[in-house]
Protein backbone atom coordinates (compact mmCIF):
# COMPACT_ATOMS: atom_id res chain seq x y z
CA UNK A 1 0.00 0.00 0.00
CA UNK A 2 2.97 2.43 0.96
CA UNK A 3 4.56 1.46 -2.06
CA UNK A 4 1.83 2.09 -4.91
CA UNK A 5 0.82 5.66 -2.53
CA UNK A 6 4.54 6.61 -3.19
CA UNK A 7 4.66 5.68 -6.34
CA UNK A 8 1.66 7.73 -7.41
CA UNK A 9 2.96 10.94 -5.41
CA UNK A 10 5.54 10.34 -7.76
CA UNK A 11 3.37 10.54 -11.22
CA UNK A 12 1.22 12.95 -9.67
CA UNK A 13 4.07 15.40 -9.24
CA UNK A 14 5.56 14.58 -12.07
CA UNK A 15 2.25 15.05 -14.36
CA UNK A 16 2.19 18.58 -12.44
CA UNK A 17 5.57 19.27 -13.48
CA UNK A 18 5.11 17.92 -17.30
CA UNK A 19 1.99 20.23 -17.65
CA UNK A 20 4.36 23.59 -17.15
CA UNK A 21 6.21 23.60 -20.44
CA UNK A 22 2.95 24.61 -22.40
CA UNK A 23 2.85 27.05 -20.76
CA UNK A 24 6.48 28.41 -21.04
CA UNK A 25 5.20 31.24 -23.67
CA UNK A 26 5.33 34.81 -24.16
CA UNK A 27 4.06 35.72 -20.62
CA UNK A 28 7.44 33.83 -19.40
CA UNK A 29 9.12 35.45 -22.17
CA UNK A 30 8.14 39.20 -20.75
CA UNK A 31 9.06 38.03 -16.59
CA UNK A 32 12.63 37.06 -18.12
CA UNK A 33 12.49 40.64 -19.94
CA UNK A 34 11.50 42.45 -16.39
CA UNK A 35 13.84 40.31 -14.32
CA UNK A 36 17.19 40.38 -16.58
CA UNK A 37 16.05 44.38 -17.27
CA UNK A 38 16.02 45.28 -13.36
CA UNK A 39 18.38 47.28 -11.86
CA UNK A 40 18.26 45.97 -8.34
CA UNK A 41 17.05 42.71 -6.99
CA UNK A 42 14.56 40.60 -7.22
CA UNK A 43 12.07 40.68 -4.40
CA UNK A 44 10.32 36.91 -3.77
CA UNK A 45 7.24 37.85 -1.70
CA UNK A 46 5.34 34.24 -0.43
CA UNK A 47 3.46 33.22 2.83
CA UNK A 48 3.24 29.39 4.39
CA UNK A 49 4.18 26.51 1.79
CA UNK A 50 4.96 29.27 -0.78
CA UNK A 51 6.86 31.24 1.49
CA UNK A 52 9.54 28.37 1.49
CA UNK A 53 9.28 27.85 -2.39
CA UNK A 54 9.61 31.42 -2.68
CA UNK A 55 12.97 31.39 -0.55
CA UNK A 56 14.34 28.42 -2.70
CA UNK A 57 13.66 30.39 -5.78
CA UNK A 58 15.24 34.01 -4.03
CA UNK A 59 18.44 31.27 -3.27
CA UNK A 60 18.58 29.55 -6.72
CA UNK A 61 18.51 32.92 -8.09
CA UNK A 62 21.26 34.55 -6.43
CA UNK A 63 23.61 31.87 -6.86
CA UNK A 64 23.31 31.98 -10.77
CA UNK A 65 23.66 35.74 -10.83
CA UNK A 66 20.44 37.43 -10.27
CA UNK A 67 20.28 39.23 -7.21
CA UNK A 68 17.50 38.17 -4.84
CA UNK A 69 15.94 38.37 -1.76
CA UNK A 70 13.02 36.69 0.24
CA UNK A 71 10.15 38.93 1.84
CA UNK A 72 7.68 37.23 4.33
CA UNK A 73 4.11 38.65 3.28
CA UNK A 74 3.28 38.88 7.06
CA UNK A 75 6.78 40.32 8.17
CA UNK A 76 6.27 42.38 5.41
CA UNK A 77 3.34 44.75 6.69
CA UNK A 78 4.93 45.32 9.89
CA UNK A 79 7.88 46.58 7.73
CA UNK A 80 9.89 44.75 6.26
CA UNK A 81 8.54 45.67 2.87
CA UNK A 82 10.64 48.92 3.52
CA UNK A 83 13.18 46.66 1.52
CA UNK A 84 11.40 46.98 -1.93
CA UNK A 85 13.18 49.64 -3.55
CA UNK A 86 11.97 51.62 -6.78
CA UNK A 87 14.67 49.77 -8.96
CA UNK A 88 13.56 46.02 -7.86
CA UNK A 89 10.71 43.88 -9.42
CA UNK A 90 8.50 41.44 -7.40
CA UNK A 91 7.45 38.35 -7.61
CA UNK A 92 4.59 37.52 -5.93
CA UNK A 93 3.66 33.84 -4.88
CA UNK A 94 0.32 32.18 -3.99
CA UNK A 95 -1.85 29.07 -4.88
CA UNK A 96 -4.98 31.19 -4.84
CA UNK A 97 -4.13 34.35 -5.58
CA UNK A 98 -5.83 35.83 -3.02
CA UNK A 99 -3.41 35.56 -0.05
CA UNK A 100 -4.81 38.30 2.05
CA UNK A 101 -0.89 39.58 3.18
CA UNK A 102 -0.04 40.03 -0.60
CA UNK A 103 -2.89 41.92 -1.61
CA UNK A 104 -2.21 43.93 1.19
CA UNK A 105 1.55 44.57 -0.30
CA UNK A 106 0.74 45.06 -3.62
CA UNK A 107 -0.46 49.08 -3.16
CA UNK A 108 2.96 49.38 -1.54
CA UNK A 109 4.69 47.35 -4.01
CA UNK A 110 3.09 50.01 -7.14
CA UNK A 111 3.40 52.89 -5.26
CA UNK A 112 7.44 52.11 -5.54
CA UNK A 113 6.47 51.68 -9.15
CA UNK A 114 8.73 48.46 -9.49
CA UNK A 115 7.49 45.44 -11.75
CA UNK A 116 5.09 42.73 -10.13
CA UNK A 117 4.79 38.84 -11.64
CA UNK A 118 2.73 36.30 -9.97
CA UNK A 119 2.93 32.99 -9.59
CA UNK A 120 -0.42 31.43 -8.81
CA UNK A 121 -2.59 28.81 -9.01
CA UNK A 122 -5.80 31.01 -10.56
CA UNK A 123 -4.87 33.46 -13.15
CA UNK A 124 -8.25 35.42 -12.83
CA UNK A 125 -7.60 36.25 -9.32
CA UNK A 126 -7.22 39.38 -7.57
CA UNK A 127 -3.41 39.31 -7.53
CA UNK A 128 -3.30 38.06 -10.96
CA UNK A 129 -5.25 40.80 -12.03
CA UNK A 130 -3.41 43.34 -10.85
CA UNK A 131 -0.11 42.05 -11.77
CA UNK A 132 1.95 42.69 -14.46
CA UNK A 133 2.96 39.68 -15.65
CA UNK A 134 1.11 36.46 -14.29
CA UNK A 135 2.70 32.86 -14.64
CA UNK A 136 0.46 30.18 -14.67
CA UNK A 137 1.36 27.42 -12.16
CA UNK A 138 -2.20 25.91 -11.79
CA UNK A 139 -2.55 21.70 -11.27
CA UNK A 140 -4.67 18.97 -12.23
CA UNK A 141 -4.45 17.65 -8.36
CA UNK A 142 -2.89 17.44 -5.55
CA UNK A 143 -0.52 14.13 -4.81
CA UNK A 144 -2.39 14.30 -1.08
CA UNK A 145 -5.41 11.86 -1.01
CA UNK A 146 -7.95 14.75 0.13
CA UNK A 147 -6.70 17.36 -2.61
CA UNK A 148 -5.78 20.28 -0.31
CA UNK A 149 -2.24 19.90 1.33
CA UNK A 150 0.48 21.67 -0.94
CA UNK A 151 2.06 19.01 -2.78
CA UNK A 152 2.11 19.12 -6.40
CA UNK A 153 1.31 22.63 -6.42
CA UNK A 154 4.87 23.88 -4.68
CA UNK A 155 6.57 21.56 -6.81
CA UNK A 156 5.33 23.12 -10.08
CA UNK A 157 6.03 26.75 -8.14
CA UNK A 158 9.36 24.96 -7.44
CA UNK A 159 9.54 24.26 -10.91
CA UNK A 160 8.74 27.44 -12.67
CA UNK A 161 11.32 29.14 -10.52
CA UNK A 162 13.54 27.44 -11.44
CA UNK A 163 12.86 28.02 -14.83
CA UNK A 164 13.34 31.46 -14.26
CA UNK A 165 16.26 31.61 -12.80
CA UNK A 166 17.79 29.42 -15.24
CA UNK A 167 16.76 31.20 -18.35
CA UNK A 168 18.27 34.39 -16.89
CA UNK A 169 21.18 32.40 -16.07
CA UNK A 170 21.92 32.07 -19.81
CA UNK A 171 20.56 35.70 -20.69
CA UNK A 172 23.17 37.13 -18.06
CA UNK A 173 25.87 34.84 -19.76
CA UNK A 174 27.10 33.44 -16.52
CA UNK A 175 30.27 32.03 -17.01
CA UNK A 176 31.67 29.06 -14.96
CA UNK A 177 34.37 31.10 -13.02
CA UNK A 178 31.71 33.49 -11.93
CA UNK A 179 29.14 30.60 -10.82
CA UNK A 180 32.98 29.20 -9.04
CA UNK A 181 33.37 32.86 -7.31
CA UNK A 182 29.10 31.94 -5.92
CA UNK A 183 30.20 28.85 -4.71
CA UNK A 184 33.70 29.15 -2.72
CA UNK A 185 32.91 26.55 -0.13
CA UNK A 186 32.15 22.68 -0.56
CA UNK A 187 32.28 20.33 -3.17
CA UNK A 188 31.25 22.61 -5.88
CA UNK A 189 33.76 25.52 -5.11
CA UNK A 190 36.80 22.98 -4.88
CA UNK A 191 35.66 21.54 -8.03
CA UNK A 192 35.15 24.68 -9.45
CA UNK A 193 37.96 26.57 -7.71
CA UNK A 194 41.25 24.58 -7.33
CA UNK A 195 43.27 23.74 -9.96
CA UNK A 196 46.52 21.51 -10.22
CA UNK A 197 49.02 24.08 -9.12
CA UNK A 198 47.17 24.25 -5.66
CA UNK A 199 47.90 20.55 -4.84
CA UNK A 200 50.86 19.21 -7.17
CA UNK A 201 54.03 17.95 -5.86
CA UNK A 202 56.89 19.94 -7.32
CA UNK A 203 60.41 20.85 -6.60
CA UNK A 204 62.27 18.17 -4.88
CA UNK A 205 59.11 15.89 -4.09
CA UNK A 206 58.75 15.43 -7.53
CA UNK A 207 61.12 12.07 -9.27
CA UNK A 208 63.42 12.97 -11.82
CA UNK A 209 65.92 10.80 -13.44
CA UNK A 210 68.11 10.79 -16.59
CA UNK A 211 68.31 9.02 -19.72
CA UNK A 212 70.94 6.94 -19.00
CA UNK A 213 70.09 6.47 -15.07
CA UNK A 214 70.49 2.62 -14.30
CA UNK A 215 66.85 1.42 -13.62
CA UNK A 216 67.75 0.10 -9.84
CA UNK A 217 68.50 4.10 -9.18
CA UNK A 218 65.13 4.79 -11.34
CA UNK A 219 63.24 2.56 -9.10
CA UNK A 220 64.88 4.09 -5.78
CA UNK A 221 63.20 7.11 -6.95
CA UNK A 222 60.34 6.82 -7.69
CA UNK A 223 59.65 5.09 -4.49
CA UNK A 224 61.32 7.63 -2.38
CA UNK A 225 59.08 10.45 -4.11
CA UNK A 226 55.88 8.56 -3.02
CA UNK A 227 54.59 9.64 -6.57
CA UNK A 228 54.17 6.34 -8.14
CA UNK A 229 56.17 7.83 -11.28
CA UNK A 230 59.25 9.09 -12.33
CA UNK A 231 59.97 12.41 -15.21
CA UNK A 232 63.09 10.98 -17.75
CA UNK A 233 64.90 14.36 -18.46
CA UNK A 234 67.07 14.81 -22.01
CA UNK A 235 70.80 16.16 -21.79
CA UNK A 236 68.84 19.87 -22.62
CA UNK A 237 66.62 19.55 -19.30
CA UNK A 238 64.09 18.71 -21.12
CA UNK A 239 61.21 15.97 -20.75
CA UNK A 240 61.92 13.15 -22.91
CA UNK A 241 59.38 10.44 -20.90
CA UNK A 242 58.16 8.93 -17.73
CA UNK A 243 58.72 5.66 -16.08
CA UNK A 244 55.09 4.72 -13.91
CA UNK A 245 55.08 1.81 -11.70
CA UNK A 246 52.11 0.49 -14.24
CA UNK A 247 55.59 0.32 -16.31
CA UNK A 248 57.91 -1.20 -14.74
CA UNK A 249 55.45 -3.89 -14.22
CA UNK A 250 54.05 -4.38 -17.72
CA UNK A 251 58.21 -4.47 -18.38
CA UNK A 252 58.78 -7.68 -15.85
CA UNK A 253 55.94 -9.53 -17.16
CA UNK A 254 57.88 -9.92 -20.41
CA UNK A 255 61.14 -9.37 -19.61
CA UNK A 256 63.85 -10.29 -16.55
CA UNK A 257 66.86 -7.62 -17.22
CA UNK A 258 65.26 -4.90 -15.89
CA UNK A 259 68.12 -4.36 -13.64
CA UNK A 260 70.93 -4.26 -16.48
CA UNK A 261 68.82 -1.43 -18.45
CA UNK A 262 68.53 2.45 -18.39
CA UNK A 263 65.78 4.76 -18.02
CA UNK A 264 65.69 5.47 -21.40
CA UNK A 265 65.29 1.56 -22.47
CA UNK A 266 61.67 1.52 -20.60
CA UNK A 267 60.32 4.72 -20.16
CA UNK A 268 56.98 6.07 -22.04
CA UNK A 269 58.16 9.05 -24.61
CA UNK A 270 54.49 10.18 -25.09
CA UNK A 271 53.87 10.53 -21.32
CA UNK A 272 50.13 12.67 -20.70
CA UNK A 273 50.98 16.11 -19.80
CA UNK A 274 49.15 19.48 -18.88
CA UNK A 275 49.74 22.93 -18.27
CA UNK A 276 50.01 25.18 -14.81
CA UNK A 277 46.55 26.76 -13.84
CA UNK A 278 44.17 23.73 -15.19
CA UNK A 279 41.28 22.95 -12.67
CA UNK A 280 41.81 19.91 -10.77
CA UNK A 281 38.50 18.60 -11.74
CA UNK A 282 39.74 18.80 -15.03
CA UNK A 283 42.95 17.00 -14.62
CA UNK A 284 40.63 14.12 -12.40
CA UNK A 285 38.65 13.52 -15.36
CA UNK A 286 41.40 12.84 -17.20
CA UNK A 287 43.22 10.67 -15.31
CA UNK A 288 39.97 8.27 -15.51
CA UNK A 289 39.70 8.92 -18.94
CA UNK A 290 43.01 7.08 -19.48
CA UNK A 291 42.90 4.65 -16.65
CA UNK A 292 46.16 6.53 -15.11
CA UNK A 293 47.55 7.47 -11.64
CA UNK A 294 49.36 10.89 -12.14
CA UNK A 295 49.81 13.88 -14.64
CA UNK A 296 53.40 16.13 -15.64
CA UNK A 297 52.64 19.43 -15.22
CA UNK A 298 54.68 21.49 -17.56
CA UNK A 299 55.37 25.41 -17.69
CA UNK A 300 54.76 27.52 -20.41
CA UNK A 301 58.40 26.37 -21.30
CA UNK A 302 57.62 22.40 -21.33
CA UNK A 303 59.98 22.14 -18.31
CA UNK A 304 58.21 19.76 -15.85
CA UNK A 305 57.70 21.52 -12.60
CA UNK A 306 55.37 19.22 -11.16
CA UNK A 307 53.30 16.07 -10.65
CA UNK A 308 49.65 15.70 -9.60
CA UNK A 309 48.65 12.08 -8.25
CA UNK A 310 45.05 11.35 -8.03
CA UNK A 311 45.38 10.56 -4.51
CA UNK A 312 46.03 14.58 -4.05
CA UNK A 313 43.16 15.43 -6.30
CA UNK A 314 40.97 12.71 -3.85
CA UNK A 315 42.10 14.17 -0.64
CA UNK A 316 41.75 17.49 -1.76
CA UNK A 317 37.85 16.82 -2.25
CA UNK A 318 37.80 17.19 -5.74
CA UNK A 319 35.28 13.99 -6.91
């Protein structure tokens, strides 16, 4: 019984959320227009179950560029709505329309002479009507068995906000560095934020060996550096190759003179390299990409100044 009640929350919901891109038309067309046009922020007014939608949307907003605030309808007439500024537009949220605390705000909200949309369940109502902009957000049903608690009906309100915010995320051109400059902290900032010259090993804890450096010396190396990899520099200081432990192991399946050779006689010449400054994200995906361990970082002069293991790229949080 829990099972099939869950499941059809689910299609109900979903069926809610399917009917909204009909009606992503010209009205949604002009609140983009308003909203990417405004000069100062955008004002989410709600009350109740739309309140919280309404502070999800303010949130979604202002981390993809659009400035935004939250404004309790009820805080708001005991004066909070002294934060609606002539340069803002609102958006005003209810299932009915006829939340008593937003008609109440909406005199206010036209004598400041900024931009209203609403959100609502019933586009003929009294805040619809005296809106400029209204965005349909109506439902078939609600998921709940008697039809009244606010299920399907936030999640569409959910939904369209998201919408919004979204389509004036492209509009504003948001680029990735600014969304990074949003999101400092967590997953997404690391992932967004550090790159390879943050966490690479480089000066002396990074292995570096000649061509003609006898492989037992090689191997001393590379397992003193902890790296699981040694750089094979040319006569010119350059990077001819690198010698991985995947190598040297690949070499003694086949072979059992590994100790009478050079680095030269083993080593990878087409080792995978990248460039100072790339994000560590980056570099991650393409260590999986090729199925290896650790990347070269070269300067802008190919000299190897560094190494990147995934282990550092792991501990730094970057997955």
């Amino acid at each position: 019984m829990s099972i099939e009640r869950g499941r059809q929350v689910i299609r109900i919901e979903g069926e809610a959320i399917l009917a909204l891109e009909e009606r992503i038309d010209d009205n949604f067309q002009k609140a983009v227009d308003i909203l990417f046009n405004c000069k100062g922020r955008v004002v989410v007014v709600g009350l109740g179950k739309s309140g919280l939608i309404a502070q999800k949307i303010a949130a979604t907003m202002t981390s993809t560029g659009t400035a935004a605030l939250f404004l309790h309808a009820a805080e708001g007439l005991h004066g909070d709505v002294g934060a609606v500024l002539h340069d803002d537009a609102v958006i005003c949220i209810s299932k009915s329309g006829n939340t008593e605390e937003i008609l109440q705000l909406i005199p206010m909200f036209k004598r400041q002479g900024v931009p209203i949309i609403a959100m609502t369940g019933n586009t003929h109502s009294e805040m619809a009507v005296r809106s400029d902009v209204v965005l349909d957000i109506s439902v078939k049903e609600e998921a709940c068995p008697f039809d009244f608690v606010p299920t399907s009906s936030t999640t569409a309100t959910l939904v369209m906000g998201d919408a919004l915010a979204l389509a004036l995320f492209q509009e504003h051109g948001f680029s990735m560095e600014e969304f990074a400059q949003y999101h400092p902290g967590g997953s997404i900032g690391r992932k967004l934020l550090l790159r390879v010259d943050d966490i690479m090993r480089s000066g002396d804890d990074v292995a570096r060996v000649q061509l003609d450096t006898p492989m037992p010396a090689a191997i001393l190396q590379i397992s003193s550096k902890r790296t699981g990899a040694t750089c094979v520099m040319s006569p010119d200081n350059k990077l001819a190759g690198v010698i991985t432990d995947g190598d040297l192991r690949r070499f003694m399946e086949t072979h059992n003179n590994l100790w009478d050779l050079q680095a030269a006689d083993i080593m990878c010449d087409t080792p995978k390299c990248i460039s100072t400054g790339m994000l560590a994200a980056k570099a991650l995906h393409i260590m999986e990409q090729y199925s290896i361990n650790q990347l070269i970082v070269l300067d802008d002069l190919k000299y190897p100044i560094g190494m990147v293991h995934v282990h550092d790229i792991l501990k730094a949080g970057v997955a």
